[in-house]
Protein backbone atom coordinates (compact mmCIF):
# COMPACT_ATOMS: atom_id res chain seq x y z
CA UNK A 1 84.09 113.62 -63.38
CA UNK A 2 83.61 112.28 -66.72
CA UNK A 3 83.81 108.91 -67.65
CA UNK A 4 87.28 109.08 -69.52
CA UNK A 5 88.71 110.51 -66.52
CA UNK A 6 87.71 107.72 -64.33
CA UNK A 7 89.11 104.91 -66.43
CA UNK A 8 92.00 106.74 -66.63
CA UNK A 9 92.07 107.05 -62.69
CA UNK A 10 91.22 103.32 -62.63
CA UNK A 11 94.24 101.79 -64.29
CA UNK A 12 96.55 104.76 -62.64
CA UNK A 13 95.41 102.95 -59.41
CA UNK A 14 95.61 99.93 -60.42
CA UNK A 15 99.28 100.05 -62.20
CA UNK A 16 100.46 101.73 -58.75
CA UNK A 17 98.98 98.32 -56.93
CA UNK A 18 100.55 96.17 -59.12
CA UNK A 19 104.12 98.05 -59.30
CA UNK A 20 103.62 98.16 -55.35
CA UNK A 21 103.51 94.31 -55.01
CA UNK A 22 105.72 93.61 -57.56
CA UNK A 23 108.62 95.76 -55.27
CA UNK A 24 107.55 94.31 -52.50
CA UNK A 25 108.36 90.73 -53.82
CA UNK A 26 111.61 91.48 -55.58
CA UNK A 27 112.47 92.54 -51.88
CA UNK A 28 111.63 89.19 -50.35
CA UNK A 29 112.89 86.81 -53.43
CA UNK A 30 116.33 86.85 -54.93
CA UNK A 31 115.22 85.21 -58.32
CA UNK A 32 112.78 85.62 -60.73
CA UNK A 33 110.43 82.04 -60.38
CA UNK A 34 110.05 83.11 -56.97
CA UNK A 35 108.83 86.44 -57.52
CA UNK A 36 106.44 84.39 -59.88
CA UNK A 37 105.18 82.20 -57.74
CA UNK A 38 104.57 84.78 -54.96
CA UNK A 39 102.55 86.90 -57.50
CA UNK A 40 100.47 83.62 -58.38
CA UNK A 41 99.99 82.04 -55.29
CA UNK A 42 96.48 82.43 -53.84
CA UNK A 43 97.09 84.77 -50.91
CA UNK A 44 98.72 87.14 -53.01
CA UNK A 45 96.22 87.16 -55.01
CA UNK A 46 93.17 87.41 -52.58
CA UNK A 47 95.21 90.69 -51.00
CA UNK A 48 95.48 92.21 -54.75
CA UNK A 49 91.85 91.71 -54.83
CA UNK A 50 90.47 92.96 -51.47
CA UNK A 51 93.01 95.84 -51.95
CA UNK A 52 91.58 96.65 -55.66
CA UNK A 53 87.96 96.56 -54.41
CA UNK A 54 88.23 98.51 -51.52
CA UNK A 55 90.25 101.39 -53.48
CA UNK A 56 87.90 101.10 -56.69
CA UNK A 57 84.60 101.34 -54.10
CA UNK A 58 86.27 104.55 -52.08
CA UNK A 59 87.43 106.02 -54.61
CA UNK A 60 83.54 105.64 -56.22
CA UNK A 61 85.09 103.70 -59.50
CA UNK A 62 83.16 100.98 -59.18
CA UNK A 63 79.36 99.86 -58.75
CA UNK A 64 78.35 99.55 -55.64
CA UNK A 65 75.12 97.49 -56.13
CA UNK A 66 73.71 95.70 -59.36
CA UNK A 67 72.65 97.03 -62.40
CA UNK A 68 69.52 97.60 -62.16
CA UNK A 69 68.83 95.73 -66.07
CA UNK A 70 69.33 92.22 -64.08
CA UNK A 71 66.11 89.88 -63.41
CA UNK A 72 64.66 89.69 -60.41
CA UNK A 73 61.68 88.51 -58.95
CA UNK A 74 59.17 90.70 -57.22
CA UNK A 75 58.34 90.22 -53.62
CA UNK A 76 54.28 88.86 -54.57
CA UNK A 77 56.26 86.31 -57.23
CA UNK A 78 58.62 85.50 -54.81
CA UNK A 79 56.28 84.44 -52.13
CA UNK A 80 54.82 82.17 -54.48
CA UNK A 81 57.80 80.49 -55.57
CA UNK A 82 58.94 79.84 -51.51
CA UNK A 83 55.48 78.61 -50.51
CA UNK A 84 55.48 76.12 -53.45
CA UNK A 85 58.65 74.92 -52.50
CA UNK A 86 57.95 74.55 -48.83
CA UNK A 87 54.59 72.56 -50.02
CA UNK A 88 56.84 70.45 -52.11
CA UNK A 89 59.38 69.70 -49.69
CA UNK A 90 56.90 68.62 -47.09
CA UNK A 91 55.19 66.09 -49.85
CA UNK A 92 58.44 64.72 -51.08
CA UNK A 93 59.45 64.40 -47.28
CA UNK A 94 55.93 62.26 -46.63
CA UNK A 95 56.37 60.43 -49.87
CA UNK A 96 59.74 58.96 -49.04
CA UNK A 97 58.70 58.10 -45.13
CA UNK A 98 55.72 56.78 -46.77
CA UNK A 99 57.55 54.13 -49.19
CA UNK A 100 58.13 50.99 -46.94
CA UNK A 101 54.87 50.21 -46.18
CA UNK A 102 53.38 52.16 -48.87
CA UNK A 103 51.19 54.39 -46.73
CA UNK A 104 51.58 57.16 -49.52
CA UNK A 105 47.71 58.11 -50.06
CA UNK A 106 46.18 57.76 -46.83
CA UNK A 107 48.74 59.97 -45.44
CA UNK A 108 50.17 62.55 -48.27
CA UNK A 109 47.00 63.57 -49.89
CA UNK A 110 46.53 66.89 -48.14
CA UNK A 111 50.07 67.61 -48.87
CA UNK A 112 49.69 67.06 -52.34
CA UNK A 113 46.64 69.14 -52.95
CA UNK A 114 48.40 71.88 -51.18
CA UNK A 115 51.45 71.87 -53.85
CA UNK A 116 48.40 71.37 -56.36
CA UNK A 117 46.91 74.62 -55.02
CA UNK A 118 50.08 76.51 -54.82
CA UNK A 119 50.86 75.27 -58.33
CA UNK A 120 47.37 76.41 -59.39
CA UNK A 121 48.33 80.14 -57.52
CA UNK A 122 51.49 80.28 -59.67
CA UNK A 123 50.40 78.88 -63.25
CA UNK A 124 47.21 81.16 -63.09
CA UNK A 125 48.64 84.13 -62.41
CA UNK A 126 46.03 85.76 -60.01
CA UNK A 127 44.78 89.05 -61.77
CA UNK A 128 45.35 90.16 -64.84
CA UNK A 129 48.51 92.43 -64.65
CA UNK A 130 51.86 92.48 -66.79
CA UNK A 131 53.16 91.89 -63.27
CA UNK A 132 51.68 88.89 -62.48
CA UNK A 133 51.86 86.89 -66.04
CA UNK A 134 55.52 88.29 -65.70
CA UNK A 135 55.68 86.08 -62.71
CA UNK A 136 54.09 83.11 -64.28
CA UNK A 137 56.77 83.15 -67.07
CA UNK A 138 59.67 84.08 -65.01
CA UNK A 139 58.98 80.54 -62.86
CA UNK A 140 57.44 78.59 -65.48
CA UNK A 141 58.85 79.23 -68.97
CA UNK A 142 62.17 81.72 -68.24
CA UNK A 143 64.63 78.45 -68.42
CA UNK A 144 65.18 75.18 -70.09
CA UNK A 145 65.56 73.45 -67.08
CA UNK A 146 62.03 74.21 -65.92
CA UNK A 147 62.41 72.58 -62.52
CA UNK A 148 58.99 74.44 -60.77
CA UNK A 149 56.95 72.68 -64.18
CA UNK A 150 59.34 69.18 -63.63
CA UNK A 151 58.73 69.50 -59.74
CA UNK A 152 55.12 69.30 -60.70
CA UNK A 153 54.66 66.99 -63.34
CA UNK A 154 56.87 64.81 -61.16
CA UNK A 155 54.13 64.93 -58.26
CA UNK A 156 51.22 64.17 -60.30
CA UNK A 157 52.72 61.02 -62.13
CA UNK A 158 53.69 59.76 -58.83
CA UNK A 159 49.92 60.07 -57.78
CA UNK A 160 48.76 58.83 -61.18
CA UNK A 161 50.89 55.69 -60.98
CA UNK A 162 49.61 54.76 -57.08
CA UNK A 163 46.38 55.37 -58.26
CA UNK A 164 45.69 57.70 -55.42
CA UNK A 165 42.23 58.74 -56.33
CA UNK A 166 41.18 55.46 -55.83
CA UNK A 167 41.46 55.68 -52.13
CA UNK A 168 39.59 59.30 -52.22
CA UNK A 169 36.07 60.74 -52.54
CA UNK A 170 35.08 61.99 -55.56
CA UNK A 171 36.77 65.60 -54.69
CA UNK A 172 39.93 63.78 -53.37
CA UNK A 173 39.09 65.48 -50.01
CA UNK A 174 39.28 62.53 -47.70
CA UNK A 175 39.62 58.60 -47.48
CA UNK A 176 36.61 57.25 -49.07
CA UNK A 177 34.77 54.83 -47.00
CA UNK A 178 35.40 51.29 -47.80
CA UNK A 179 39.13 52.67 -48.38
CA UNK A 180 38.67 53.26 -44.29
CA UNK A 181 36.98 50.06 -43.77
CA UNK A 182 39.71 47.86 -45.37
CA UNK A 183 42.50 49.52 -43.59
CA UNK A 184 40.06 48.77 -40.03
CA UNK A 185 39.88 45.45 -41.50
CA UNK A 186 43.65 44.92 -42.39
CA UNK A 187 44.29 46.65 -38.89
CA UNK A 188 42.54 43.91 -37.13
CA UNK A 189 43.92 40.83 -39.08
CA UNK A 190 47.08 41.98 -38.64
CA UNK A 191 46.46 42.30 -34.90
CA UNK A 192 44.91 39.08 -34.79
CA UNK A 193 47.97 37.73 -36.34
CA UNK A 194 50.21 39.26 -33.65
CA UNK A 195 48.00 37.90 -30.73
CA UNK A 196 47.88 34.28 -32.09
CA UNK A 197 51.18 33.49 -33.68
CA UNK A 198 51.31 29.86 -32.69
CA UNK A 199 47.29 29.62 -33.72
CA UNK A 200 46.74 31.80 -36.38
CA UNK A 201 45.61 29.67 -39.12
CA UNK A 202 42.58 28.55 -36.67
CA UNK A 203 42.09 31.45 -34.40
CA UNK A 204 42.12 34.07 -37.63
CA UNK A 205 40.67 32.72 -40.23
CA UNK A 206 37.55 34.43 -40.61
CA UNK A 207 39.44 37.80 -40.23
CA UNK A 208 41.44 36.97 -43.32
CA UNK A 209 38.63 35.29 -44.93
CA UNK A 210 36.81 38.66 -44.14
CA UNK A 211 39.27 41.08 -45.77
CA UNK A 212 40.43 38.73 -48.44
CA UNK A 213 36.71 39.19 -49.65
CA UNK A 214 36.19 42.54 -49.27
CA UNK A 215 39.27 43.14 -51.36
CA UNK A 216 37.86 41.32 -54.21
CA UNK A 217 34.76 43.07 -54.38
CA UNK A 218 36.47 46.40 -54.22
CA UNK A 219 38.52 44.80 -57.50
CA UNK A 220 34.86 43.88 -58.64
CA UNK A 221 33.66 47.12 -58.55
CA UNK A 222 36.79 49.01 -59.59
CA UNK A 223 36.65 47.20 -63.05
CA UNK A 224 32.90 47.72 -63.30
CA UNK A 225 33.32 51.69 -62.69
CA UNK A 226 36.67 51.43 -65.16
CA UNK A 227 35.36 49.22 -68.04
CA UNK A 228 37.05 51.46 -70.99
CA UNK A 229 40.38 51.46 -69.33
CA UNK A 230 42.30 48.74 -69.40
CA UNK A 231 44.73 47.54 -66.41
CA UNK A 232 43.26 49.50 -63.90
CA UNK A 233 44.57 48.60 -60.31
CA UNK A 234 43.07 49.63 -56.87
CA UNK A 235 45.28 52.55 -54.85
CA UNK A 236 48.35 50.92 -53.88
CA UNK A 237 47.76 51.45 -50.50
CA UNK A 238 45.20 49.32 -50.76
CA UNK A 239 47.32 46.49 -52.64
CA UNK A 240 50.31 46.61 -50.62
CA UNK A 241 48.51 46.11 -47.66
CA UNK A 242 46.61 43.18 -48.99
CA UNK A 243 49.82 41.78 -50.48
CA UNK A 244 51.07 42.10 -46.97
CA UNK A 245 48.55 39.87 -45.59
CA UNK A 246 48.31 37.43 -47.94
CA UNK A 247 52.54 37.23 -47.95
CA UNK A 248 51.89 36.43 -44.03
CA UNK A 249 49.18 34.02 -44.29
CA UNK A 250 50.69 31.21 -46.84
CA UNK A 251 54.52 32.11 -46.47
CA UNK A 252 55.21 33.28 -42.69
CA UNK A 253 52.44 31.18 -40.99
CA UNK A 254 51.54 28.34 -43.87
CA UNK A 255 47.91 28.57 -43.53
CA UNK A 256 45.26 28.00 -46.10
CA UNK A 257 41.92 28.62 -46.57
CA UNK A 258 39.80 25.82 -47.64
CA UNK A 259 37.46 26.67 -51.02
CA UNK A 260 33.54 26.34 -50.34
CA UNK A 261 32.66 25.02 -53.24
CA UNK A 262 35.03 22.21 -52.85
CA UNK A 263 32.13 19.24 -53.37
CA UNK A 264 30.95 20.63 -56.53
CA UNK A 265 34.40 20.54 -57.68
CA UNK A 266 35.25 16.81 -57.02
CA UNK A 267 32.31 15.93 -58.42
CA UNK A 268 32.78 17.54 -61.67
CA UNK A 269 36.33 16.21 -61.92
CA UNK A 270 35.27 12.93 -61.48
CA UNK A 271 32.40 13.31 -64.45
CA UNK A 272 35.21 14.74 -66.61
CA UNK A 273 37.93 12.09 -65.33
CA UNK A 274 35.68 9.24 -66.45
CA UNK A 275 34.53 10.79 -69.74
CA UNK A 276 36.90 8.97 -71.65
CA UNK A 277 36.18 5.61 -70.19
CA UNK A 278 32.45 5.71 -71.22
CA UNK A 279 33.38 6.86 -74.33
CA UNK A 280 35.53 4.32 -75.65
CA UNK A 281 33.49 1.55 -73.74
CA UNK A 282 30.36 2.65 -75.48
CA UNK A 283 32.05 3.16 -79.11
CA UNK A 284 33.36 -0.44 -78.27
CA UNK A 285 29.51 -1.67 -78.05
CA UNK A 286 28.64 -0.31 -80.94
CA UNK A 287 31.33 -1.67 -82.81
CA UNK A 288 30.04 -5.21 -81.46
CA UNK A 289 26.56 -4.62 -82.17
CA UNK A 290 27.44 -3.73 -85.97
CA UNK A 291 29.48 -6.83 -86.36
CA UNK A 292 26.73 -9.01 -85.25
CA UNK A 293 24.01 -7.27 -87.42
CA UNK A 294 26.90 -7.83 -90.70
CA UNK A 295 27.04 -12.04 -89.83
CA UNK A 296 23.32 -13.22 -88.92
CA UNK A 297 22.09 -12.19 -92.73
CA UNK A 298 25.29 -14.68 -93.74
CA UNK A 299 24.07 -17.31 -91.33
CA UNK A 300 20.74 -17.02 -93.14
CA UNK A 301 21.51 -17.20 -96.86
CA UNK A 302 23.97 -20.39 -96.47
CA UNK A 303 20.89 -21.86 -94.41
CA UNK A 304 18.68 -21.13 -97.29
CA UNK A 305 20.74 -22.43 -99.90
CA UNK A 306 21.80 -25.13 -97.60
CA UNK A 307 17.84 -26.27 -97.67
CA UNK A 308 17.41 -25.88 -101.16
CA UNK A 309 20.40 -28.12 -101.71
CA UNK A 310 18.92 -31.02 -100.28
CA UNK A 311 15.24 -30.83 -101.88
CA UNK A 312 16.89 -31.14 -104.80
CA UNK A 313 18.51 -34.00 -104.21
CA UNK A 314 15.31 -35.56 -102.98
């Protein structure tokens, strides 16, 4: 059957359908807004098109699957793009749980590198095939929207701005290790804290003392190893959880830790406090001394003159 003759057949079925209905509803309505609004309302119109499908597909009128010009993914592409989205719903799933306390490094990093590696998989294109660079452009470049490329960039300025790799190894494998040996610190302080609540600025001290200085040599050394770049912080792990502490030792339990050096101090605010008063006091003796060095040549000359005076009167 040509096609002609099936477009023909098409609208001959169709008209009959239509002229079929529209009988059907003069018979059930006596005026014409009726017969209007039966032909419009949304039953009606789900039976016309149930009943003008099934006809077209006997009848072999119409397609019964889709053109095959459509894009699609193949099934290696495709396996990509739903293992990168399970990776990146697991991450954004531990990043969220993660937010109150942040606990975001020391518990997400494996989950990020696996969206980094599935990422990797996708934006390389494994092999060099038309297929697979097909794939890469299909997920990464076939839209405007993008959203595999946003879900990623997303990801890796989240662990940019925590500073993440802070926390890591040099490979961003594991926890370094004075990253593990604050959080046993902070651990213990904070248990200390719970075991002594009505003693804890006496009975914990030197476990705060103990992590409040370990957290300022790891800011010692993180400037030293950062020098060019300016504003660099620790992991925020790290931070919170010293923020934490520090929150519960002056606020919740008013404790304080007394300075070391505190003698030195005094000492050198008392020189400075009583700078001013041996300044002015010696300036004042100066001033004294130059007054009396200005009369006693004075005293002398009317003494002198005084004494010649009366020889020559004699």
């Amino acid at each position: 059957m040509g096609p002609d003759a099936t477009a023909a057949r098409r609208r001959s079925l169709l008209l009959l359908l239509l002229l079929l209905l529209w009988s059907g509803a003069l018979a059930l309505a006596g005026s014409p807004h009726r017969v209007l609004h039966d032909l419009l309302s949304e039953q009606r119109l789900l039976e016309v098109e149930d009943l003008s499908l099934s006809l077209l597909q006997g009848g072999r009128l119409g397609p019964l699957s889709l053109p095959p010009g459509l894009p699609d993914l193949d099934p290696e592409c495709r396996e990509l793009l739903l293992d990168f989205a399970r990776s990146s719903a697991e991450l954004t799933g531990c990043l969220v749980r993660s937010a109150r306390p942040v606990r975001l490094c020391q518990t997400c990093y494996p989950l990020f590198q696996q969206v980094a590696g599935k990422m990797d998989n996708i934006s390389r294109a494994v092999g060099n095939t038309s297929e697979s660079h097909s794939c890469a452009r299909s997920l990464l470049m076939a839209d405007r929207m993008q959203i595999v490329v946003i879900l990623s960039e997303f990801f890796n300025s989240t662990w940019q701005k925590a500073n993440c790799a802070n926390c890591l190894t040099n490979k961003s494998e594991e926890l370094s290790n004075s990253t593990l040996y604050f959080l046993s610190l902070f651990n213990h302080t904070l248990t200390c804290f719970e075991h002594n609540l009505q003693e804890v600025c006496k009975n914990c001290r030197e476990a705060y003392k103990t992590l409040s200085n370990l957290y300022n040599e790891m800011q010692k050394m993180n400037e030293l190893e950062n020098k060019a770049e300016s504003g660099t912080h620790l992991c925020i792990d790290v931070e919170d959880a010293m923020n934490i502490t520090r929150k519960l030792w002056s606020r919740t339990f008013n404790c304080s830790v007394p300075c070391s050096d505190t003698v030195p101090v005094i000492a050198v605010s008392v020189f400075i406090l009583f700078l001013p008063v041996v300044f002015y006091l010696s300036s004042f003796l100066h001033s004294e001394q130059k007054k009396r060095k200005l009369i006693l040549p004075k005293r002398l000359k009317s003494s002198t003159s005084f004494a010649n005076i009366q020889e020559n009167s004699n």
